[in-house]
N, C-alpha and C. Protein backbone atom coordinates (compact mmCIF):
# COMPACT_ATOMS: atom_id res chain seq x y z
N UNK A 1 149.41 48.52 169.22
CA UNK A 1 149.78 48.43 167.85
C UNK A 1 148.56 48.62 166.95
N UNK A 2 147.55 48.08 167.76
CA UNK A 2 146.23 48.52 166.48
C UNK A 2 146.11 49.67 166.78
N UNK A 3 146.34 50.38 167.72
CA UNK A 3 145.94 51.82 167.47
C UNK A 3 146.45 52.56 166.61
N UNK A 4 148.01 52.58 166.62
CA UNK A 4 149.05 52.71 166.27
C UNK A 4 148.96 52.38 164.32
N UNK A 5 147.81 51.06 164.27
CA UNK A 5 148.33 51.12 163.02
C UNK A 5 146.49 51.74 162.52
N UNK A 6 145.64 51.93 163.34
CA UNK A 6 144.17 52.66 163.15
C UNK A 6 144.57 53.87 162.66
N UNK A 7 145.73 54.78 163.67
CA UNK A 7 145.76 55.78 163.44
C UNK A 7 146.51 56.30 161.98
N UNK A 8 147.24 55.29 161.81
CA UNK A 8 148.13 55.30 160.20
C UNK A 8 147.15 55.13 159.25
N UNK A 9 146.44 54.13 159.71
CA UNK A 9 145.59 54.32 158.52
C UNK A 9 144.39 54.86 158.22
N UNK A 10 144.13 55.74 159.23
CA UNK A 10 142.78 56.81 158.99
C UNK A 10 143.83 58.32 158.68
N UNK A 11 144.82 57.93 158.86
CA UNK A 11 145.89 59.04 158.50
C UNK A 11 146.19 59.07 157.16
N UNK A 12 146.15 58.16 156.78
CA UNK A 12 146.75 57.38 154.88
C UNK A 12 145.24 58.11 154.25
N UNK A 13 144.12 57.32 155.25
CA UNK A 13 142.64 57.50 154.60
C UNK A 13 142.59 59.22 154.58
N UNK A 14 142.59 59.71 155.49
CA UNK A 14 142.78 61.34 154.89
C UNK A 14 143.78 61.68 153.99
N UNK A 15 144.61 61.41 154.29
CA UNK A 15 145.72 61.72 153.41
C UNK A 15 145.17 62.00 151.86
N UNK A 16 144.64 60.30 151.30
CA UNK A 16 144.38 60.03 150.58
C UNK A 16 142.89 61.00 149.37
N UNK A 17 142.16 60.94 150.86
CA UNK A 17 140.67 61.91 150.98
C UNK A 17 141.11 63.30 150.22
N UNK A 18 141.94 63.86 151.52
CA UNK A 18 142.11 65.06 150.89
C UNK A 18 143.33 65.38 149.69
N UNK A 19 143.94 64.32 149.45
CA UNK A 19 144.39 64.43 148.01
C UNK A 19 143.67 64.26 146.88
N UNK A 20 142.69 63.39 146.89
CA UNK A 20 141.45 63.44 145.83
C UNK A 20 140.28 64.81 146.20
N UNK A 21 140.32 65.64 146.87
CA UNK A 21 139.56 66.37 147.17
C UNK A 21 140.77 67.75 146.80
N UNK A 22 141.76 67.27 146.69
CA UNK A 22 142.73 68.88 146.08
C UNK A 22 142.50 68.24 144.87
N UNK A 23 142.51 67.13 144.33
CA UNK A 23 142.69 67.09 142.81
C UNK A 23 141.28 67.78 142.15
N UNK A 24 140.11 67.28 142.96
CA UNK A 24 138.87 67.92 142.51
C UNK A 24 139.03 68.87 142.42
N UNK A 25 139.41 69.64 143.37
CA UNK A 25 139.24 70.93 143.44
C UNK A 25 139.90 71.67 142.07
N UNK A 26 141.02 71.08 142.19
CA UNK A 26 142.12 71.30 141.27
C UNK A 26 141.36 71.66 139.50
N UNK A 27 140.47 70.36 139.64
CA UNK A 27 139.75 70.36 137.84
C UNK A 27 139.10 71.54 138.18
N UNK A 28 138.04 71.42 139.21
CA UNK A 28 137.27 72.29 139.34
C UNK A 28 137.31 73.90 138.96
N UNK A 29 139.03 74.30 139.71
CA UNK A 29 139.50 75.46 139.52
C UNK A 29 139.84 75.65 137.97
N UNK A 30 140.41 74.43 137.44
CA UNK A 30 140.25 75.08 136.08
C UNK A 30 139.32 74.93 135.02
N UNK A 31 138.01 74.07 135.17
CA UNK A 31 136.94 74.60 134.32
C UNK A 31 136.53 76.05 134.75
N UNK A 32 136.28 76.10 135.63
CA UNK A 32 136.10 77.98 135.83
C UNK A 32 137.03 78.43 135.53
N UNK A 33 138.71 78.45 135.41
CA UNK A 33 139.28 79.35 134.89
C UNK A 33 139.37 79.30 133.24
N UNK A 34 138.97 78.26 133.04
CA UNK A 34 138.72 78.22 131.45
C UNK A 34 137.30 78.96 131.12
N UNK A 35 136.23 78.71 131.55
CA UNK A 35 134.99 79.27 131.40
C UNK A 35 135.30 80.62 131.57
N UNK A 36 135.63 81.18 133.13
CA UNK A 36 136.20 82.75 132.90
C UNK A 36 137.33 83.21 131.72
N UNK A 37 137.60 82.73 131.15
CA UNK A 37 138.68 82.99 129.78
C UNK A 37 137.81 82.94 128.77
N UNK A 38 137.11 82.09 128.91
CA UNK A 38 135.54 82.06 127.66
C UNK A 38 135.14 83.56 127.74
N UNK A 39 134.57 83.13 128.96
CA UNK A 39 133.77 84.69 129.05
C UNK A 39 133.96 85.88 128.78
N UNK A 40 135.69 86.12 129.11
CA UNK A 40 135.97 87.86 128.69
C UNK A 40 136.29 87.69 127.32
N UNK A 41 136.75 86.72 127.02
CA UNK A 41 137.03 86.78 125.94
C UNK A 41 135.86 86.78 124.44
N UNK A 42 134.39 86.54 124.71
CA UNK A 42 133.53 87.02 124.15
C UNK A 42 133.16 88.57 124.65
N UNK A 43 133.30 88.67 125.71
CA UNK A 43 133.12 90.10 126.43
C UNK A 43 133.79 91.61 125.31
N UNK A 44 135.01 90.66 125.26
CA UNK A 44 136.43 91.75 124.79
C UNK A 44 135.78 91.82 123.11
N UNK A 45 135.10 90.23 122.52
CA UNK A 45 134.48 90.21 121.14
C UNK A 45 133.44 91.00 120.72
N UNK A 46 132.43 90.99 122.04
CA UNK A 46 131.76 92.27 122.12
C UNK A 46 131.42 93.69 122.05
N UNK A 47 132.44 94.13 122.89
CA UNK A 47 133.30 95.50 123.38
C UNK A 47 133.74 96.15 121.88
N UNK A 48 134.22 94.87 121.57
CA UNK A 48 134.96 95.24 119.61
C UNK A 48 133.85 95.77 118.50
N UNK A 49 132.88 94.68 118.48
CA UNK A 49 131.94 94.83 118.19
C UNK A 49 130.41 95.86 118.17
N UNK A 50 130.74 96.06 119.14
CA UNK A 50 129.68 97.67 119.68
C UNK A 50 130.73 98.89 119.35
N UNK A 51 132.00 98.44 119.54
CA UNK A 51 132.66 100.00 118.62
C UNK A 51 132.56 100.07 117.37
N UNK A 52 132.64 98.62 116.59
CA UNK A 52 132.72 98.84 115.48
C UNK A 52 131.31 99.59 115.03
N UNK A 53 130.01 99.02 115.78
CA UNK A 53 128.87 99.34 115.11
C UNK A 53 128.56 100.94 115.72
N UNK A 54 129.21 101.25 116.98
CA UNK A 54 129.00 102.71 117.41
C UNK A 54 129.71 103.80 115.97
N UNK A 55 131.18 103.28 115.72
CA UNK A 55 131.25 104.02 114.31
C UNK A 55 130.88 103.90 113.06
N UNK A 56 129.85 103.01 113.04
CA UNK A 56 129.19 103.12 111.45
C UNK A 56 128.09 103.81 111.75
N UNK A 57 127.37 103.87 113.26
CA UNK A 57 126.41 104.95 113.55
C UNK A 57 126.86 105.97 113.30
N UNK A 58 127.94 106.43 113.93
CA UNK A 58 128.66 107.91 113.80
C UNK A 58 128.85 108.38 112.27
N UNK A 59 128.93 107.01 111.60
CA UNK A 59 129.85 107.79 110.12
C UNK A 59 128.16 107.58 109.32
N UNK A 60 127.38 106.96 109.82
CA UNK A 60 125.78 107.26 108.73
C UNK A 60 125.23 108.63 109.33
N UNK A 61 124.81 108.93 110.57
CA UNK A 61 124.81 109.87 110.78
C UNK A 61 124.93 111.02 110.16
N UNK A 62 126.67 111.08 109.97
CA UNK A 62 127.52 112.32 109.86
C UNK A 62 126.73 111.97 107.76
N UNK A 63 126.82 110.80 107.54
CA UNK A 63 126.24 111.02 106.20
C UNK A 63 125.04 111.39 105.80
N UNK A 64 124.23 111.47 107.02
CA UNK A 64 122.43 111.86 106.79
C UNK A 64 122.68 113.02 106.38
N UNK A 65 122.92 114.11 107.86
CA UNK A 65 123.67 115.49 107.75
C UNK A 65 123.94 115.84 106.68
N UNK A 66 124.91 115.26 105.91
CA UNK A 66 125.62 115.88 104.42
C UNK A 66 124.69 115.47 103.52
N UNK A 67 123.93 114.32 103.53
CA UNK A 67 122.67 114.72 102.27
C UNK A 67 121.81 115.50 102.60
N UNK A 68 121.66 115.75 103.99
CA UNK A 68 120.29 116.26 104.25
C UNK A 68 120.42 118.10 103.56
N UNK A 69 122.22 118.30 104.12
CA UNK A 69 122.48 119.52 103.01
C UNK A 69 123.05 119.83 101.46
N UNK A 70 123.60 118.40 101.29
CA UNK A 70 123.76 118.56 99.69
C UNK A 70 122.74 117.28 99.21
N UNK A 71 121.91 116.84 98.63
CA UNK A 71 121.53 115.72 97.89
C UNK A 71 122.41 115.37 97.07
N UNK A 72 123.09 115.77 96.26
CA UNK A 72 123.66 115.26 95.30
C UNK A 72 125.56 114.44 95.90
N UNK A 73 125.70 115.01 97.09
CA UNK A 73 126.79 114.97 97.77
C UNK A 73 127.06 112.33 97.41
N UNK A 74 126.30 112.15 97.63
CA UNK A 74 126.23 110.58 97.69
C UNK A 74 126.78 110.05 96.51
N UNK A 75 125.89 110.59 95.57
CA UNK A 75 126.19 110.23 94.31
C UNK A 75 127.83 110.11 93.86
N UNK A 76 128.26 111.16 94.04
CA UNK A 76 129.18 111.63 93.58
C UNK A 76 130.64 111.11 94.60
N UNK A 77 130.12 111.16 95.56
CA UNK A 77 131.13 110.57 96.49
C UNK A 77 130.77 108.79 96.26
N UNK A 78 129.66 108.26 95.66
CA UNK A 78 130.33 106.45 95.44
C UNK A 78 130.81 106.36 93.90
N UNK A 79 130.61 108.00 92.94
CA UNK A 79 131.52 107.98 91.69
C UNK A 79 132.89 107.54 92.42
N UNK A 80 133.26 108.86 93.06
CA UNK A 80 134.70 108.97 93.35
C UNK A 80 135.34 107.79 94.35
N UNK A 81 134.39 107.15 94.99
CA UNK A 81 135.08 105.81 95.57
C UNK A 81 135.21 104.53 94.40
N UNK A 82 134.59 104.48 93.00
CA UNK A 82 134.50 104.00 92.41
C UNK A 82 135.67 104.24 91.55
N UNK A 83 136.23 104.96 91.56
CA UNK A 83 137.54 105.95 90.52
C UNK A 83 138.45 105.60 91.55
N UNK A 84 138.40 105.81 92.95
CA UNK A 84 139.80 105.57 93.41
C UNK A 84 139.82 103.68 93.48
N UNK A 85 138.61 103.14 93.05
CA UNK A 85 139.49 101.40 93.11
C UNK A 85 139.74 101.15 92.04
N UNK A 86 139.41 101.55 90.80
CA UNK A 86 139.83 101.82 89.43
C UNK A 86 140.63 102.24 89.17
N UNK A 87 141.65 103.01 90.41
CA UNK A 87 142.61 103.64 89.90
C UNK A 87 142.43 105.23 89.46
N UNK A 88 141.65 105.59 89.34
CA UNK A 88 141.40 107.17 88.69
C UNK A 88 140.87 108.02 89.62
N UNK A 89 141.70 108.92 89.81
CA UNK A 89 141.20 109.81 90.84
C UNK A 89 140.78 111.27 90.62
N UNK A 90 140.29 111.02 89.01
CA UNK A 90 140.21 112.62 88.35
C UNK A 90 138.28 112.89 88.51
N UNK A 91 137.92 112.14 89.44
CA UNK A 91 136.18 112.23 89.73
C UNK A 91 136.22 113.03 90.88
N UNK A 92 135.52 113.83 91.37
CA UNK A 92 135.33 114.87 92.22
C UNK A 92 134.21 115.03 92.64
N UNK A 93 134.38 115.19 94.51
CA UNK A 93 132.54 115.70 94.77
C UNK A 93 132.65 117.26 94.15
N UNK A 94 131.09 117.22 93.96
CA UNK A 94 130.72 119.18 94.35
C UNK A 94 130.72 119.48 95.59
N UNK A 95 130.97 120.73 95.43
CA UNK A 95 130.99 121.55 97.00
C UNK A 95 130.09 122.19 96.53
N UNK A 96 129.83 123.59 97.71
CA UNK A 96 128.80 124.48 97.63
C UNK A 96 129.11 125.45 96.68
N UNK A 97 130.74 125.48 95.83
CA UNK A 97 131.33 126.84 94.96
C UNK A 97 130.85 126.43 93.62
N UNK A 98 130.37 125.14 93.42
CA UNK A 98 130.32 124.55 92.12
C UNK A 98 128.98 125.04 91.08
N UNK A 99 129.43 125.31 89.60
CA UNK A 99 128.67 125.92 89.28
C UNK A 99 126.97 125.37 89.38
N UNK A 100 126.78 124.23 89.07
CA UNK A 100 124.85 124.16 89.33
C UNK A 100 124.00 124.53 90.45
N UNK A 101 125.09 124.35 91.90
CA UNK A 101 124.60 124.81 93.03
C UNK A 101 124.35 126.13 92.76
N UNK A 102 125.14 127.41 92.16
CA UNK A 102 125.22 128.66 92.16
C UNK A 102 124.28 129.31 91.29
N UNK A 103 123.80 128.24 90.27
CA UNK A 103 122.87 128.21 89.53
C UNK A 103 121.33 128.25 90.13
N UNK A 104 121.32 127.17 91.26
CA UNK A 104 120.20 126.98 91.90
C UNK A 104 120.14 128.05 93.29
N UNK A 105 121.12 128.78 93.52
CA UNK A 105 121.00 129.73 94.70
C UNK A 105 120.40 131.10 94.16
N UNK A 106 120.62 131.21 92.88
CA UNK A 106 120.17 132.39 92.17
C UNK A 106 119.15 132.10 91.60
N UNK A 107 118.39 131.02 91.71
CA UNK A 107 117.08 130.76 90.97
C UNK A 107 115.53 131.18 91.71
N UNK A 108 114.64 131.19 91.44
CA UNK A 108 113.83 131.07 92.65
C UNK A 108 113.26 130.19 93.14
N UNK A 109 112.40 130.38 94.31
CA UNK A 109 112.74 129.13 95.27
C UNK A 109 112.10 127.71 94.01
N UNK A 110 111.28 127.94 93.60
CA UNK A 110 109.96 126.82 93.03
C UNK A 110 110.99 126.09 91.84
N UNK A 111 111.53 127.36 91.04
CA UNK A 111 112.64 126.55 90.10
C UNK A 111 113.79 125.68 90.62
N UNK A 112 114.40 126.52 91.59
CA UNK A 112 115.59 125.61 92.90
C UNK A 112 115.00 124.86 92.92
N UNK A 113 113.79 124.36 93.62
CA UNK A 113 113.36 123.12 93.78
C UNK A 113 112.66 121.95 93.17
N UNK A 114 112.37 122.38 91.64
CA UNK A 114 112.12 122.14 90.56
C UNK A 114 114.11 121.26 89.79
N UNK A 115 114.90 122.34 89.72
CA UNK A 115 116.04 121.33 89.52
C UNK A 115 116.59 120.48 90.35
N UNK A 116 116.38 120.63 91.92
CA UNK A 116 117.05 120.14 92.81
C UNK A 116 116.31 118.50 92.58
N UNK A 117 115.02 118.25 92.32
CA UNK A 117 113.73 117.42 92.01
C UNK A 117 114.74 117.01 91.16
N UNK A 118 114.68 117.35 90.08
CA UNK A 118 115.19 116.76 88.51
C UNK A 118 116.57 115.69 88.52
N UNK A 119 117.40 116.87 89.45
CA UNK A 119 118.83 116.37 89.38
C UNK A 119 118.86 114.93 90.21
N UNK A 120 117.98 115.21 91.65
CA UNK A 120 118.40 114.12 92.37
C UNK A 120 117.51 112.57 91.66
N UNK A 121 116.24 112.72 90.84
CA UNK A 121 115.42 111.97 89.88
C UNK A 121 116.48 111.37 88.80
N UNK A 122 117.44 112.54 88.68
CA UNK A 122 118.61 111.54 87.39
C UNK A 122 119.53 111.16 87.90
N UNK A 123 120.05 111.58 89.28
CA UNK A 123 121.15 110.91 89.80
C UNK A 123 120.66 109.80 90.43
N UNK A 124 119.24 109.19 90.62
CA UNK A 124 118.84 108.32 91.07
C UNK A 124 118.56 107.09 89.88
N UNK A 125 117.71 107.86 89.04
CA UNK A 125 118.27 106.42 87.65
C UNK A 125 119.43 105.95 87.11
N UNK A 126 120.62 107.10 86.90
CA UNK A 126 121.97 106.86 87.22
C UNK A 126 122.60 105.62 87.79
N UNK A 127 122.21 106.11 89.07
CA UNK A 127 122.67 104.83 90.33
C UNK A 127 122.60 103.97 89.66
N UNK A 128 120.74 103.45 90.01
CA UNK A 128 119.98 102.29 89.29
C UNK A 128 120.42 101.26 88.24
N UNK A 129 120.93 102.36 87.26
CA UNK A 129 121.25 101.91 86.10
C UNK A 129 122.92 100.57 85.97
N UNK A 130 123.52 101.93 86.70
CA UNK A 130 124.69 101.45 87.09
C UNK A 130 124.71 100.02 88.00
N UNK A 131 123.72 100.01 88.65
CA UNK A 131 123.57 98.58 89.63
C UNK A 131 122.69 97.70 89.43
N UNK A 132 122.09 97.76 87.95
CA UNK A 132 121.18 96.90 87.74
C UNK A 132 121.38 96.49 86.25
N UNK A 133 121.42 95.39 85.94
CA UNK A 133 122.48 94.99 84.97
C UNK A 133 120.32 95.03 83.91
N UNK A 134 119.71 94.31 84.55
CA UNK A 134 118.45 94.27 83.95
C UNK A 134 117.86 95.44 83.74
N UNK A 135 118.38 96.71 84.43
CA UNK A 135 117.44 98.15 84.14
C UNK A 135 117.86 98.70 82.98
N UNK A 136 119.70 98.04 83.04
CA UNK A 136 120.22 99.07 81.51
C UNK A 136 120.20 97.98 80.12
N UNK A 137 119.83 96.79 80.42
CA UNK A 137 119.13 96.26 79.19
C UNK A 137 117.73 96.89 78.66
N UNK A 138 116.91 97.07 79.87
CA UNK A 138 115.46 97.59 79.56
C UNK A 138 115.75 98.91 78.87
N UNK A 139 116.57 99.97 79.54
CA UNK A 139 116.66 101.33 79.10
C UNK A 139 117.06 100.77 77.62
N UNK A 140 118.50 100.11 77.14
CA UNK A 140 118.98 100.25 75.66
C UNK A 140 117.79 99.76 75.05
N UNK A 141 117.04 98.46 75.52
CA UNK A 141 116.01 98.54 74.68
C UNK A 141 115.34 99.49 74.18
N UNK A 142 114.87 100.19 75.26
CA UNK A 142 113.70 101.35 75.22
C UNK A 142 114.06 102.38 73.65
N UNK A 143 115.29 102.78 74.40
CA UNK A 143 115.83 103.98 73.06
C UNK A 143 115.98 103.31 72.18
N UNK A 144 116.21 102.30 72.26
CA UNK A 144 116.04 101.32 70.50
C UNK A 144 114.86 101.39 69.65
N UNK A 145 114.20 101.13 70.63
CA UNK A 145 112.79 101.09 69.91
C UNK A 145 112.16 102.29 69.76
N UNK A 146 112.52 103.51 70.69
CA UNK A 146 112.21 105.06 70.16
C UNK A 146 113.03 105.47 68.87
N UNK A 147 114.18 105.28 68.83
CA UNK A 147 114.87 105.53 67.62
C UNK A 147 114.57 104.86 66.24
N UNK A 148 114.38 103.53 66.94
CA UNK A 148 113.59 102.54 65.02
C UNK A 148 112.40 103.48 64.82
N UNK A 149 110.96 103.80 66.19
CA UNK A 149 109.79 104.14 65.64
C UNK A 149 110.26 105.83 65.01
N UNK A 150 111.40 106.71 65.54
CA UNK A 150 111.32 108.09 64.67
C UNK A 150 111.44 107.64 63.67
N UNK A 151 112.63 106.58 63.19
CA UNK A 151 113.05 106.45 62.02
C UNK A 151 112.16 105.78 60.75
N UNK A 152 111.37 105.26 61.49
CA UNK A 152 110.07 104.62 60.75
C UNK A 152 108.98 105.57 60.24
N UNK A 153 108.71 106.60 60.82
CA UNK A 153 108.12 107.85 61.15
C UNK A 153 108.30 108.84 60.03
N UNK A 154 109.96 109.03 59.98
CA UNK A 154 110.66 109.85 59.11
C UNK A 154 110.33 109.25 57.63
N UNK A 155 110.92 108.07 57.51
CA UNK A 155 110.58 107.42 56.09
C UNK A 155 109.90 107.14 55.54
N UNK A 156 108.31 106.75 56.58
CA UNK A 156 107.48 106.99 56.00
C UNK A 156 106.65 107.51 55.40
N UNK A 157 106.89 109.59 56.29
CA UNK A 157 106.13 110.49 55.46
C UNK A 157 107.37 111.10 54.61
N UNK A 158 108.41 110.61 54.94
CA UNK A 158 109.25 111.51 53.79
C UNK A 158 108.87 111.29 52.28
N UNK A 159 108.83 109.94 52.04
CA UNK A 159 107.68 110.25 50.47
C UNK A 159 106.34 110.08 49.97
N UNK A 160 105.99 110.73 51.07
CA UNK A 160 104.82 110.61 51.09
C UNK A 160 104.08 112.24 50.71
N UNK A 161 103.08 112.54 49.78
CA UNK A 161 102.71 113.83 49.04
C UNK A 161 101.46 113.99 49.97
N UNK A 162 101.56 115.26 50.30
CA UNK A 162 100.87 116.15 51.69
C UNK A 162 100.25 117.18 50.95
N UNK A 163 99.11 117.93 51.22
CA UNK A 163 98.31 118.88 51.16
C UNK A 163 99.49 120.12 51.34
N UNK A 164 100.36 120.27 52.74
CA UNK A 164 101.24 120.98 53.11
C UNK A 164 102.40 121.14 51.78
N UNK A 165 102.50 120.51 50.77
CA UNK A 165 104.16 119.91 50.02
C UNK A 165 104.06 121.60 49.61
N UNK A 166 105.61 121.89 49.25
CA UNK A 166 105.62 123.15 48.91
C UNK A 166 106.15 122.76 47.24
N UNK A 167 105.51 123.54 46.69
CA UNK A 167 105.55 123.16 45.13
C UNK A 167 106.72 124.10 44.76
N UNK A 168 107.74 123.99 43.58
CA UNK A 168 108.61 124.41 43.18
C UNK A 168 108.60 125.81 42.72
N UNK A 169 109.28 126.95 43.16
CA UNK A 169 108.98 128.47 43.04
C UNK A 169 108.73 129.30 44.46
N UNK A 170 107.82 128.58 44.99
CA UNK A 170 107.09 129.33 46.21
C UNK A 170 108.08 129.10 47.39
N UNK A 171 107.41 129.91 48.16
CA UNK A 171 108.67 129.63 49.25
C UNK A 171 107.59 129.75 50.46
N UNK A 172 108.21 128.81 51.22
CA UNK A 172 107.86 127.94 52.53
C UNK A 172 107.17 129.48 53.42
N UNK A 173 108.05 130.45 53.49
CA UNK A 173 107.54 131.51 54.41
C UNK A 173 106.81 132.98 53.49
N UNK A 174 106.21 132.66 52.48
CA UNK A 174 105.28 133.25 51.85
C UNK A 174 104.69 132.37 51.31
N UNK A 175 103.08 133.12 51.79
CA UNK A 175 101.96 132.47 51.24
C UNK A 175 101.51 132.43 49.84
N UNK A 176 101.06 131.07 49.53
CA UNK A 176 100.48 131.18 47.93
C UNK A 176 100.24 132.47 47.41
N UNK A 177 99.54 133.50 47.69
CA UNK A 177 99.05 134.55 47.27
C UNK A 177 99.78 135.72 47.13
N UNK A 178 101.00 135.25 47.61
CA UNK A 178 102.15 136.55 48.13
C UNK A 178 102.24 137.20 49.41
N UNK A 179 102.79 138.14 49.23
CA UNK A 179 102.57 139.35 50.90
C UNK A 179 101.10 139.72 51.14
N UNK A 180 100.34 140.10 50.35
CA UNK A 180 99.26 140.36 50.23
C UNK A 180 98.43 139.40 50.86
N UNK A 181 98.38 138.13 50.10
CA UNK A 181 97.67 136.93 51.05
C UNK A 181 96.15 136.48 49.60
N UNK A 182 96.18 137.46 49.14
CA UNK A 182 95.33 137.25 47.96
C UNK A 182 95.56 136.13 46.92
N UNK A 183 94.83 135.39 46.83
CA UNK A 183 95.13 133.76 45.93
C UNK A 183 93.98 134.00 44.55
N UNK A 184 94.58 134.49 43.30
CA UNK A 184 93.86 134.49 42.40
C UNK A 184 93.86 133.25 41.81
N UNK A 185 92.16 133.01 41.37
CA UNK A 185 91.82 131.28 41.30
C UNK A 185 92.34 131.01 39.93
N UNK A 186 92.41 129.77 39.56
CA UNK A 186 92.94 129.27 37.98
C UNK A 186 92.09 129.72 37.21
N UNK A 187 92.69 130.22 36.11
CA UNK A 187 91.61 130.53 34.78
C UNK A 187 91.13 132.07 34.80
N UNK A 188 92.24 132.82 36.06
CA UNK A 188 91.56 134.26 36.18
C UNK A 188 92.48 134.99 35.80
């Protein structure tokens, strides 16, 4: 009978053993299957992620390209993205048919590259202007104060009596003396 009941109960004792040893196992299996669910699932966040950034490579790229052959192509294409969230879609890039390009293909090279200079110099303060709330205070200043100093300029020599004044009779594009140029002195 003690064997009988040894063997029951080293039988119970495994029993028991290896039911706490499936339950381990049991957690065990599912922190790794949770951790492997972690894992692809940053994997898959990844995967997303390197496409997304493989096509903003592709689409800067493809945008180097198009400035590298139009300069002015940028500008004009963040007008026209600017018009279509506004609603207005009457802004347009240039192409190559457009008249300033055709202007600059018929120019020679030093002038071409003399306006090409100019244009992309004003489409660049442009921008600026547009995105800098402090550049287009500075600019209105600026012309403010060029326009007060002409106007200061103007009024001040406007009555003001000059060596140059043209005296009443004579006229601005003949000389004192006439056609001739001869100036007979007072008293002659």
């Amino acid at each position: 009978e003690e064997e009988e009941e040894e063997e029951e109960g080293s039988s119970s004792l495994d029993d028991s053993s290896i039911a706490s040893r499936i339950k381990t196992m049991a957690q065990h299996l599912m922190k790794k299957q949770t951790e492997v669910d972690r894992v692809t699932a940053h994997r898959n966040a990844l995967a997303l992620q390197l496409e997304t950034e493989q096509r903003a490579v592709k689409s800067l790229e493809k945008k180097i390209r198009l400035m590298r052959a139009n300069p002015d192509v940028e500008y004009y294409r963040d007008r026209a993205k600017a018009g279509e969230k506004n609603g207005d879609h009457s802004i347009s890039i240039r192409n190559n048919g457009g008249g300033a390009n055709n202007a600059m293909a018929n120019a020679h090279p030093s002038v071409a590259k003399a306006m090409r200079f100019l244009d992309s110099f004003s489409s660049f303060i442009s921008v600026m202007l547009r995105r800098n709330p402090a550049a287009r205070l500075f600019f209105g200043l600026y012309v403010l104060m060029i326009h007060l100093w002409v106007l200061f300029v103007l009024l001040h020599f406007m009555g003001h009596e000059n060596a140059d004044h043209v005296e009443v009779g004579h006229s601005v594009l003949m000389p004192p003396g006439g056609p001739s140029g001869i100036v007979t002195p007072p008293g002659v």
